[in-house]
Protein backbone atom coordinates (compact mmCIF):
# COMPACT_ATOMS: atom_id res chain seq x y z
CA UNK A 1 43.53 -12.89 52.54
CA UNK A 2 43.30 -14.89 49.04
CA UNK A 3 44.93 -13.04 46.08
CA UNK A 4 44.15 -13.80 42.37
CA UNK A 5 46.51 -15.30 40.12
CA UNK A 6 49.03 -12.56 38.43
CA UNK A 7 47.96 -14.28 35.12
CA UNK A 8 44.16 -13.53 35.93
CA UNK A 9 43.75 -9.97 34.52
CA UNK A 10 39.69 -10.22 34.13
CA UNK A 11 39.39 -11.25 38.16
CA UNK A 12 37.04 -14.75 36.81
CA UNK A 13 39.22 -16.87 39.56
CA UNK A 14 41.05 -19.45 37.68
CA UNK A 15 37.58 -20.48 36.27
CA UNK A 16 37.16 -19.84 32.33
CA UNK A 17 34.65 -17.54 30.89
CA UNK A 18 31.86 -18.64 29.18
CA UNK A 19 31.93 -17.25 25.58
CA UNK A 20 28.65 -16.18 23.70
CA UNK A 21 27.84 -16.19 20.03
CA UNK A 22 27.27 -12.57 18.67
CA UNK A 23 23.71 -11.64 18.25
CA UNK A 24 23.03 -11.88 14.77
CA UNK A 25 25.13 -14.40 13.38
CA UNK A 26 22.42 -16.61 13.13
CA UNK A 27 19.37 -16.58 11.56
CA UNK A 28 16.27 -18.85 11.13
CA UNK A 29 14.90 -19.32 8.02
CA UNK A 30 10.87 -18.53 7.77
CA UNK A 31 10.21 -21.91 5.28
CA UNK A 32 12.05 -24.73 6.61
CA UNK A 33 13.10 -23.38 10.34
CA UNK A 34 16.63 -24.29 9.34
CA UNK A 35 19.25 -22.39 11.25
CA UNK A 36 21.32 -20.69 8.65
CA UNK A 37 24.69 -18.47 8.97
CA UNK A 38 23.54 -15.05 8.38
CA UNK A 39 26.58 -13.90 6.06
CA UNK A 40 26.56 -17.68 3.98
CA UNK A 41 22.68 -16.18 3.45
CA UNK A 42 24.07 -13.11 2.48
CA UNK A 43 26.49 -13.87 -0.07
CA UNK A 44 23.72 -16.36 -1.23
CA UNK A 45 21.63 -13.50 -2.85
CA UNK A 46 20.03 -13.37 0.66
CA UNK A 47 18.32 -16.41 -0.23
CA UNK A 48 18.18 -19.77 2.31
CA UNK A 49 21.17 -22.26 1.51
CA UNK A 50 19.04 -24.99 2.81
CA UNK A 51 15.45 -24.52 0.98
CA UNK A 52 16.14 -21.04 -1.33
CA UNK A 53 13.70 -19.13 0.26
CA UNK A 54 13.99 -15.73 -0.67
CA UNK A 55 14.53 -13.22 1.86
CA UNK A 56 14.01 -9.61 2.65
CA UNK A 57 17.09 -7.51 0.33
CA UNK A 58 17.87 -4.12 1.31
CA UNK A 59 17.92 -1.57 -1.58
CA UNK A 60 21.63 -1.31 -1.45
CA UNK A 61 22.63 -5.22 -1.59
CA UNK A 62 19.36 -5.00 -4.29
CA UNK A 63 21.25 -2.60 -6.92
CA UNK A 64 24.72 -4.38 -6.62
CA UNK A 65 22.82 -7.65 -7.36
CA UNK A 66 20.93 -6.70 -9.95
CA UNK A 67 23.48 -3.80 -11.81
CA UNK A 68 27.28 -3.92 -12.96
CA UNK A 69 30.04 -3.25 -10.56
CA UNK A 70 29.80 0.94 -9.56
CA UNK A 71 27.29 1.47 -12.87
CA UNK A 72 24.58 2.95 -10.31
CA UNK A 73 24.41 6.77 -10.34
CA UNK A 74 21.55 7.58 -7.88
CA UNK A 75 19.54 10.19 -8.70
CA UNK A 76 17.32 13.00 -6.44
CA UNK A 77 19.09 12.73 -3.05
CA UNK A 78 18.26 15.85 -2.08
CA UNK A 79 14.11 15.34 -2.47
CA UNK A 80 13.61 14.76 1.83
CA UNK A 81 10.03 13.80 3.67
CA UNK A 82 8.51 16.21 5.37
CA UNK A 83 5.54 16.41 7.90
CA UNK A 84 2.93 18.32 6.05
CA UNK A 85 0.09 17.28 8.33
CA UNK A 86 1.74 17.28 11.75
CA UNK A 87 0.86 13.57 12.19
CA UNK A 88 1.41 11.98 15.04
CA UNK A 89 0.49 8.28 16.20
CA UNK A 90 1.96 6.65 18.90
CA UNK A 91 4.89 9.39 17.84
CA UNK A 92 4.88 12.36 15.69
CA UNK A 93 5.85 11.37 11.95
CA UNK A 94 8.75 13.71 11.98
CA UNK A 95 10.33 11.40 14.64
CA UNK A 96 9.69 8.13 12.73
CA UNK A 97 11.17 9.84 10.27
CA UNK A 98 14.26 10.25 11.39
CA UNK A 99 14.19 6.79 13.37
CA UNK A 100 13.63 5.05 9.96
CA UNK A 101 16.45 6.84 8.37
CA UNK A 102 19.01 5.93 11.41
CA UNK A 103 17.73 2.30 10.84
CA UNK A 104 18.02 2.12 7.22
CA UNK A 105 20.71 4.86 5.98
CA UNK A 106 18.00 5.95 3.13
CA UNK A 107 16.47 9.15 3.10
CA UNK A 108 13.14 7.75 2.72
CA UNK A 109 11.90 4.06 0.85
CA UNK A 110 12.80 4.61 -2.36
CA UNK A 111 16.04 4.85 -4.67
CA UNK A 112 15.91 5.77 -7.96
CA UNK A 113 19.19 6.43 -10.70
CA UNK A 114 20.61 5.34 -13.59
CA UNK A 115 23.12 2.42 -14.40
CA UNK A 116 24.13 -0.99 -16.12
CA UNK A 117 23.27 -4.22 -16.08
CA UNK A 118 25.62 -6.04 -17.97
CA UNK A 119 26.42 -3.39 -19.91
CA UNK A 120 22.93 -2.32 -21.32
CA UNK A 121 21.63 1.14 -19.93
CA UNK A 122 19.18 1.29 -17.74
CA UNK A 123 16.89 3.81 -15.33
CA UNK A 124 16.14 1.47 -11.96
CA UNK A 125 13.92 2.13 -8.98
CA UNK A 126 13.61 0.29 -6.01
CA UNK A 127 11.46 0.48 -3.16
CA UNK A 128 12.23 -1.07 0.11
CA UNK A 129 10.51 -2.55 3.10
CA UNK A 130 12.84 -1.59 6.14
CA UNK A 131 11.39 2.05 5.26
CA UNK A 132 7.95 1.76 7.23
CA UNK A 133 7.25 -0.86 5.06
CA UNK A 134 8.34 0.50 1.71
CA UNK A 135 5.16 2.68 2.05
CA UNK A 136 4.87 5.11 -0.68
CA UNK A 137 4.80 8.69 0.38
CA UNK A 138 5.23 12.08 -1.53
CA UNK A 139 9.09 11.64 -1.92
CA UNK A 140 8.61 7.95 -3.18
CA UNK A 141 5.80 9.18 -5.70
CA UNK A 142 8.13 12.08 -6.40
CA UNK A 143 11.62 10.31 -7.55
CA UNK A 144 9.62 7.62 -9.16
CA UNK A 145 8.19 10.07 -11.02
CA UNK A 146 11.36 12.13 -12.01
CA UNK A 147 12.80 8.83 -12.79
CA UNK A 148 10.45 8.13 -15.40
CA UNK A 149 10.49 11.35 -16.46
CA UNK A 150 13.94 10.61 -17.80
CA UNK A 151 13.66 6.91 -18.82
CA UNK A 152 11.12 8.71 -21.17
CA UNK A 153 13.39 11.68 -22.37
CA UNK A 154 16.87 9.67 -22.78
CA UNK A 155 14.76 6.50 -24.04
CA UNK A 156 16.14 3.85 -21.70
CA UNK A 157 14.63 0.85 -20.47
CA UNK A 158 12.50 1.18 -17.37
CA UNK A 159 13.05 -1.30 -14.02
CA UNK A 160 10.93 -0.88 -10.80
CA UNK A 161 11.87 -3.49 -8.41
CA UNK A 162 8.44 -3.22 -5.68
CA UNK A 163 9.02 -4.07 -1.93
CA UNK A 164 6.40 -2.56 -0.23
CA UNK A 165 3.98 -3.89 2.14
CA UNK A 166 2.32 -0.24 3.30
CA UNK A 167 0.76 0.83 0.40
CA UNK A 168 -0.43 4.83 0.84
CA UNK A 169 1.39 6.08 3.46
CA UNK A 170 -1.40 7.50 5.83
CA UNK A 171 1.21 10.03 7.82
CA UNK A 172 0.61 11.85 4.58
CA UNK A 173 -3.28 11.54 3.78
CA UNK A 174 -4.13 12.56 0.23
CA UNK A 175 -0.53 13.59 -0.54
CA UNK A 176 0.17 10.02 -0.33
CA UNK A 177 -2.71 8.91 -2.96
CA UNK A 178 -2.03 11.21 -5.16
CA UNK A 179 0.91 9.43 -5.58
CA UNK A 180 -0.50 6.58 -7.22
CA UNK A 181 -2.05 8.53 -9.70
CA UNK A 182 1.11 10.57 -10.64
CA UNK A 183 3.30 7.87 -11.12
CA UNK A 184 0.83 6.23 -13.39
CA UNK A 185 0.45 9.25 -15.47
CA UNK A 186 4.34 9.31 -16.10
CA UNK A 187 4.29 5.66 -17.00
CA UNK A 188 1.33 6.11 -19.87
CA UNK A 189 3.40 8.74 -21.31
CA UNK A 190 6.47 6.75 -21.04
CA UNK A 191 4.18 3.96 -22.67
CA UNK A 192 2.89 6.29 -25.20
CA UNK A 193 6.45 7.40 -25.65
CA UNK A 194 8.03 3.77 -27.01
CA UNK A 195 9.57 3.49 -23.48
CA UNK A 196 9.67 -0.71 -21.74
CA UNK A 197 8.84 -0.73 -18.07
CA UNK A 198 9.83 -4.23 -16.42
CA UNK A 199 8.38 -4.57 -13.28
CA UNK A 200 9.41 -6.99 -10.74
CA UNK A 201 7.43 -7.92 -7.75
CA UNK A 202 9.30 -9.15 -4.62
CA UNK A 203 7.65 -9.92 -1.01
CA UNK A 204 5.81 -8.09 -0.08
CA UNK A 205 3.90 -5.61 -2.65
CA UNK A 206 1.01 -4.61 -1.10
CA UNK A 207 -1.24 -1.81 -1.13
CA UNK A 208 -1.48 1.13 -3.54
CA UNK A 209 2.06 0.12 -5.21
CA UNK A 210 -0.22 -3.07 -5.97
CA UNK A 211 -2.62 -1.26 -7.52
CA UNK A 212 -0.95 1.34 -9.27
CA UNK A 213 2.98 1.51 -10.66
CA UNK A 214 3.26 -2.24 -9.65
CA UNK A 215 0.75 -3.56 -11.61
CA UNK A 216 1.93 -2.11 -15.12
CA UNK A 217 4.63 -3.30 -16.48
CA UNK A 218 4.94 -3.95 -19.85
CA UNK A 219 6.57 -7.19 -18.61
CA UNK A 220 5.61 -7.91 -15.03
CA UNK A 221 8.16 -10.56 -12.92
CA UNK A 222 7.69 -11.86 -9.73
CA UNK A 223 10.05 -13.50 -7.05
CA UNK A 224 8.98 -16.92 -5.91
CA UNK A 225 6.04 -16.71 -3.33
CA UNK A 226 6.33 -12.79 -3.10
CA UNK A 227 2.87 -11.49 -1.69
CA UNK A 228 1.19 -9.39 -4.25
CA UNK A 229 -2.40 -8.00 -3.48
CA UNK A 230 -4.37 -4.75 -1.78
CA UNK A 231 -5.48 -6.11 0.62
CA UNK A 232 -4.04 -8.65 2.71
CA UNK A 233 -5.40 -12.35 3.00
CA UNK A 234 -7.15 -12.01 6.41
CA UNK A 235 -8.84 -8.77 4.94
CA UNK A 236 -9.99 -10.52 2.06
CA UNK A 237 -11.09 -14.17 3.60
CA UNK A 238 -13.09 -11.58 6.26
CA UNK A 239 -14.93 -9.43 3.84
CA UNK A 240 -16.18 -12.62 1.18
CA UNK A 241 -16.74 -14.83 3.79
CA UNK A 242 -15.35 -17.61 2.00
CA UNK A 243 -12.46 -19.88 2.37
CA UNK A 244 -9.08 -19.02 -0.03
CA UNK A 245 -7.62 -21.07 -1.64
CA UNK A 246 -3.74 -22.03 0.11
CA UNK A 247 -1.31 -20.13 -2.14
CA UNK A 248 -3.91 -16.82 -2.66
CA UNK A 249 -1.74 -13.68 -3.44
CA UNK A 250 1.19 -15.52 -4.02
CA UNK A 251 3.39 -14.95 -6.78
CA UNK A 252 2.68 -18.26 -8.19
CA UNK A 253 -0.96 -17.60 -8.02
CA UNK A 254 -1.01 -14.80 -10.14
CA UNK A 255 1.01 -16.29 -12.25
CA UNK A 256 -1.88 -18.52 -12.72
CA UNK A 257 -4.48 -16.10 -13.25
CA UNK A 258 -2.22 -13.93 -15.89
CA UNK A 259 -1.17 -10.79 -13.88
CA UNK A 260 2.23 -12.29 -13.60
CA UNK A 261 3.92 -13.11 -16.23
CA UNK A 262 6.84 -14.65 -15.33
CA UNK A 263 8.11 -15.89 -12.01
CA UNK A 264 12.03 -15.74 -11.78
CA UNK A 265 14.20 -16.79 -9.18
CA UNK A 266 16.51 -14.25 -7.61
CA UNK A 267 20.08 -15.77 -9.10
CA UNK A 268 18.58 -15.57 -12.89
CA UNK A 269 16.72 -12.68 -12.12
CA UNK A 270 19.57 -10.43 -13.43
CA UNK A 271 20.13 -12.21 -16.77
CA UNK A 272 16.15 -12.54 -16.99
CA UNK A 273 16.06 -8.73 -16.78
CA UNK A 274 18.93 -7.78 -19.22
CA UNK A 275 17.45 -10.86 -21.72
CA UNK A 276 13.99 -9.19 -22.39
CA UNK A 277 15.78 -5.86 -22.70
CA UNK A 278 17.70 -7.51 -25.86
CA UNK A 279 14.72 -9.19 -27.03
CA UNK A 280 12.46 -5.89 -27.16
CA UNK A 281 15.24 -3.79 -28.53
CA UNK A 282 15.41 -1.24 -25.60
């Protein structure tokens, strides 16, 4: 009978092992197909080395781009979803719930708080994606809201930073629209109040954070070729029968027809931001 080397401790036979890359390491970019390291993207403001196309950015990796060094003091962690309809799809919304906060590590899509961005005060909320697509339930309406609330009362400058391609969040029904109009009533009374709201669109803002918060800034900046609309494209080209033009609901085409003002790529982004605070005094 054959015996294996001594020096053969994973029993292969002499032969070597073929060794994988790690799932993950890699990553395709969605513009020009280029295969890109995933952590070179990363440390690139998660934006392509090859063509700069500007990729999805968690909330997290959001607030350390955009504020100074452990400025951000988040605000209303303990304001948690709940299933107030008992909704249930293809699973009930209380498990989605916790499945999207495994996945993520936020509590629901949105994180509000205070901090700096080089070294100008500041009350920033984010929404993000990864969270059943950023969709904007009662706890999203609700810390935006609060957040506002105290832009307003300690006079600070105002950032929302939209990524949110659900709009309403239907698990939710009217609890969810109401949220549109809520957090538009804070913002005319932060308006009315003095207060600048800078709002930045990134890809994608969809829905009813188009066409409420979103769509009011003050100052309104956009990523390059973030989708911005209600409805999406397909929706759209459907209902008017007609043929869009190529770039419809991209950031550059509302920058075109004036509801942008202001596209900014992600590495100025952050001295955009704190630039217009200096300009308008906040």
């Amino acid at each position: 009978m054959s015996r294996l080397p001594e020096s053969d401790p994973d029993n292969s036979g002499g032969k070597r092992q073929k060794r994988g890359v790690p799932e993950g390491l890699w990553i395709q970019c969605d513009a020009c197909k280029a295969t890109v390291y995933r952590k070179q993207m990363q440390q690139n403001l998660y934006c392509c080395p090859e063509c700069n196309h500007h990729f999805y950015v968690p909330a997290k990796a959001r607030i350390a781009q955009l504020l100074d060094e452990e400025s951000f003091e988040e605000w209303f962690t303990n304001i948690l979803p709940v299933d107030p309809l008992g909704f249930a799809d293809k699973k009930p919304y209380r498990e989605r719930l916790k499945e999207e906060q495994k996945k993520t590590g936020l509590t629901d899509a949105c994180v509000v708080g205070k901090g700096y961005m080089r070294g100008r005060p500041l009350v920033l909320g984010l929404t993000d994606s990864a969270f059943i697509m950023g969709s904007m339930g009662s706890v999203v309406g609700e810390k935006l809201t609060r957040a506002i609330e105290q832009a307003t009362e300690f006079k600070l400058p105002l950032v929302i930073v939209s990524g949110s391609g659900g709009g309403a969040r239907m698990h939710e029904g009217i609890l969810s629209l109401m949220q549109m109009g809520k957090v538009s009533a804070a913002l005319g009374r932060f308006h009315d109040a003095g207060g600048l709201f800078i709002s930045v669109l990134t890809n994608p803002t969809m829905g009813g954070v188009a066409a409420s918060f979103a769509s009011l800034g003050d100052l309104t900046l956009a990523e390059p070729k973030a989708l911005v609309g209600f409805a999406g494209p397909r929706v759209v080209a459907a209902t008017v029968k007609q043929k869009l033009p190529d770039d419809f609901q991209t950031s550059e085409f509302l920058l075109k027809m004036g509801f942008v003002d202001r596209i900014v790529d992600r590495q100025h982004l952050r001295t955009e931001i704190a630039r217009i605070i200096d300009y308008c005094g906040a």
